[in-house]
Protein backbone atom coordinates (compact mmCIF):
# COMPACT_ATOMS: atom_id res chain seq x y z
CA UNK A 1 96.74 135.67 -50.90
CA UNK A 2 98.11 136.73 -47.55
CA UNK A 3 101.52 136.49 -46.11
CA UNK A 4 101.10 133.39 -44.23
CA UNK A 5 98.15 131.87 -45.38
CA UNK A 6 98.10 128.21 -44.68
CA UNK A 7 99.92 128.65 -41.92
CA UNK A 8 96.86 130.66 -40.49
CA UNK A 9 94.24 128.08 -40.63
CA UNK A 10 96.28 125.34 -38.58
CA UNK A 11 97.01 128.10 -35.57
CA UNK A 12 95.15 127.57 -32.26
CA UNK A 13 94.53 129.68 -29.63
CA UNK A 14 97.38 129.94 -26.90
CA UNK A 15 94.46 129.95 -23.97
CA UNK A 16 90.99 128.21 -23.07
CA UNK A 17 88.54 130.29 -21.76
CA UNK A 18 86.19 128.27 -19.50
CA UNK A 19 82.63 129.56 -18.91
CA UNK A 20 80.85 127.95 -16.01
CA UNK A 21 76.75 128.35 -15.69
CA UNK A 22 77.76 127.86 -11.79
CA UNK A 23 74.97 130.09 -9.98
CA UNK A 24 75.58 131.35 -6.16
CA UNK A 25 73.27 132.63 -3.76
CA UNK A 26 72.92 135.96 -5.89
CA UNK A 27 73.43 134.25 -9.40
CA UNK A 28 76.71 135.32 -9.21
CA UNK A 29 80.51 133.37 -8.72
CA UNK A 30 84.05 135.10 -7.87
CA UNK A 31 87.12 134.29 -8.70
CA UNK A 32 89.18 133.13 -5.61
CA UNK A 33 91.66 135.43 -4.51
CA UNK A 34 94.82 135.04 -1.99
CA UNK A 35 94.97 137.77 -0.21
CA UNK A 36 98.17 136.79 1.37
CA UNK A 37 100.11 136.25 -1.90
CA UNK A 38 98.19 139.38 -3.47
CA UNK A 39 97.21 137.40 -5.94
CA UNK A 40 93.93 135.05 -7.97
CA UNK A 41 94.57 131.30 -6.55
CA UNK A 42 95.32 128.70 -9.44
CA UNK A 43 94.73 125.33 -10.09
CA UNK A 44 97.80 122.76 -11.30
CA UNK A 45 96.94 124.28 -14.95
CA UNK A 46 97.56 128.13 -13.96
CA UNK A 47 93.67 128.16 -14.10
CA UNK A 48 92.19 131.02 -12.53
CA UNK A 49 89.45 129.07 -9.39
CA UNK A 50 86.48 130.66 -9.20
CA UNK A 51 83.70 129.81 -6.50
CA UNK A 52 79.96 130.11 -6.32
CA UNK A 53 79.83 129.04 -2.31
CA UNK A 54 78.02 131.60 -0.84
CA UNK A 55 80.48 131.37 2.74
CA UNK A 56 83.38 132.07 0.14
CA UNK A 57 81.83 134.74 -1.84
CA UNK A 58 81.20 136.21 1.25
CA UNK A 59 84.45 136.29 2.57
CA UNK A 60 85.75 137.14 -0.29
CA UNK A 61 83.91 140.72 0.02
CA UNK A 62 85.11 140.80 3.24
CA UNK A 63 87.95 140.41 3.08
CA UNK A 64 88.72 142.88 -0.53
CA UNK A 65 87.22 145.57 1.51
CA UNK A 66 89.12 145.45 4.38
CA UNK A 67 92.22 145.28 2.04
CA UNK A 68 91.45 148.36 0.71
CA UNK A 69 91.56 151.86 1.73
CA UNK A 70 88.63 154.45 1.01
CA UNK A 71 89.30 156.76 -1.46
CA UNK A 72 92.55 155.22 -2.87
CA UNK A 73 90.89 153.90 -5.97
CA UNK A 74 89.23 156.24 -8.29
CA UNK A 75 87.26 153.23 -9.57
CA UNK A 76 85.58 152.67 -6.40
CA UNK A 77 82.79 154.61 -5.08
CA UNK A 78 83.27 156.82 -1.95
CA UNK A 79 81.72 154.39 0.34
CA UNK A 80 83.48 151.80 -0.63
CA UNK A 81 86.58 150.24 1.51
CA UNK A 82 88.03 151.21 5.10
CA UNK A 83 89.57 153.95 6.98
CA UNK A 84 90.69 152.19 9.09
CA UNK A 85 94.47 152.62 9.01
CA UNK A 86 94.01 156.53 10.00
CA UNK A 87 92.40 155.90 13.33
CA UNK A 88 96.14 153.80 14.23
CA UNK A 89 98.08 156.45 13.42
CA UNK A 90 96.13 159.29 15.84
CA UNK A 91 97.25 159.99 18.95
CA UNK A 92 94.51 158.92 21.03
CA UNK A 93 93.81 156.64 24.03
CA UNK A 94 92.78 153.33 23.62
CA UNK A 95 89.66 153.39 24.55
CA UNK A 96 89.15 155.88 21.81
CA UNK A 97 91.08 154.00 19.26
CA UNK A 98 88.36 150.86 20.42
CA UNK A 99 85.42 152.88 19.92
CA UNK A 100 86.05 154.19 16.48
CA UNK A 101 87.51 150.14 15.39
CA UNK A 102 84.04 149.51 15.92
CA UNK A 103 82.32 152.12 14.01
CA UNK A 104 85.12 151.75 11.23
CA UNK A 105 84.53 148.34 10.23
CA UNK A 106 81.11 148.76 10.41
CA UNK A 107 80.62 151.62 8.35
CA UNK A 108 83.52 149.59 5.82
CA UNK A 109 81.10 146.59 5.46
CA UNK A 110 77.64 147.77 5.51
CA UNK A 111 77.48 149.70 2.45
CA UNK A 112 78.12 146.68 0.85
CA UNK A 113 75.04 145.08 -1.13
CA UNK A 114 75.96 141.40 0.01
CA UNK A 115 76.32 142.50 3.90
CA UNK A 116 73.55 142.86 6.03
CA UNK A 117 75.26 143.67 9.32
CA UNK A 118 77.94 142.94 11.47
CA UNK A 119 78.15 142.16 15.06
CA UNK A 120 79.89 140.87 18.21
CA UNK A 121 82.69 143.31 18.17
CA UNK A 122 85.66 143.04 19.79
CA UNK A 123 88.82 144.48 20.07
CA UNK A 124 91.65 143.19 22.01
CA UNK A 125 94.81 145.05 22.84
CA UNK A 126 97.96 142.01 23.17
CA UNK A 127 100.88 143.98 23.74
CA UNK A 128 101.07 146.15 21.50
CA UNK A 129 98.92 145.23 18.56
CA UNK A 130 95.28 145.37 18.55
CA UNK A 131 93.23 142.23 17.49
CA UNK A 132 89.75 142.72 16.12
CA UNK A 133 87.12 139.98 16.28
CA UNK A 134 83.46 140.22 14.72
CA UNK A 135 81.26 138.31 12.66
CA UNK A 136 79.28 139.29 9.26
CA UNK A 137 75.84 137.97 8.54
CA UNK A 138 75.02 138.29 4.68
CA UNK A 139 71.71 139.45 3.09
CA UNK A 140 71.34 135.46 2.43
CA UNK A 141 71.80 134.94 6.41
CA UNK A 142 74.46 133.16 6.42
CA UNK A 143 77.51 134.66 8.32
CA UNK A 144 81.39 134.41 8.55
CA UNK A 145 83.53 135.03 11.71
CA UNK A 146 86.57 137.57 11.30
CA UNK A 147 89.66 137.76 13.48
CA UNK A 148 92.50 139.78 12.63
CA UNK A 149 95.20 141.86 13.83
CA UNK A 150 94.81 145.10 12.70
CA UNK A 151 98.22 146.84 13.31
CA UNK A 152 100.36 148.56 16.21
CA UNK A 153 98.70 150.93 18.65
CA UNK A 154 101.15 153.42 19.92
CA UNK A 155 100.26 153.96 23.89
CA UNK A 156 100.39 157.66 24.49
């Protein structure tokens, strides 16, 4: 006889786990994350909202790995997140700073089993911040518009 024994068999479990058959485009869902907050988004319940919309799940990857700096993580491959953070804080002209935006994200998103490419770079210096605009086309075709300011720029 144990310490506590009929008290045992009346005890329920603090949590339900839900386990959806939901399938996306790859067989796959994500859990929705708020990138904002730093933080899974919830339902009224404290529920963690997962997705299986292919648009979300893609935006999803794109945005984790643009939050997320190469080689910060041990648990992440090499080729996995961006650099680019390092190219704001050379001192280089714009025009250089521009050019390597471009081949930053690029080389950030394309390893990336989901992504097939991305295209229609821009990048847009307004005062003193630069604004980066591009869209991503998935391996599923379909494709997500970015726009985001990346950080200062520091004219030298």
């Amino acid at each position: 006889m144990g310490i506590l024994p009929s008290l045992l068999s009346t005890l329920e479990p603090a949590e339900t786990i839900v386990q959806t058959s939901a399938e996306g485009p790859y067989g796959k869902t994500t859990f929705k994350f708020d990138f904002e907050k730093g933080d899974f988004e919830t339902d009224v319940l404290g529920n963690v909202i997962s997705t299986s919309d292919p648009t979300e799940i893609l935006e999803q990857v794109v945005n984790k790995i643009l939050h997320d700096a190469r080689y910060r993580y041990l648990a992440y491959p090499n080729d996995y997140g961006n650099e680019i953070q390092l190219i704001l804080e050379q001192d280089e002209p714009y025009e250089v700073v521009e050019c390597e935006l471009k081949r930053l994200y690029e080389e950030a998103l394309i390893y990336h089993p989901l992504i097939k490419s991305m295209t229609n770079f821009t990048a847009t210096l307004e005062g003193d911040e630069i604004l980066c605009e591009f869209d991503v086309t998935g391996m599923n075709g379909i494709q997500v518009h970015r726009k985001e300011v990346v950080g200062e720029w520091k004219a030298i």
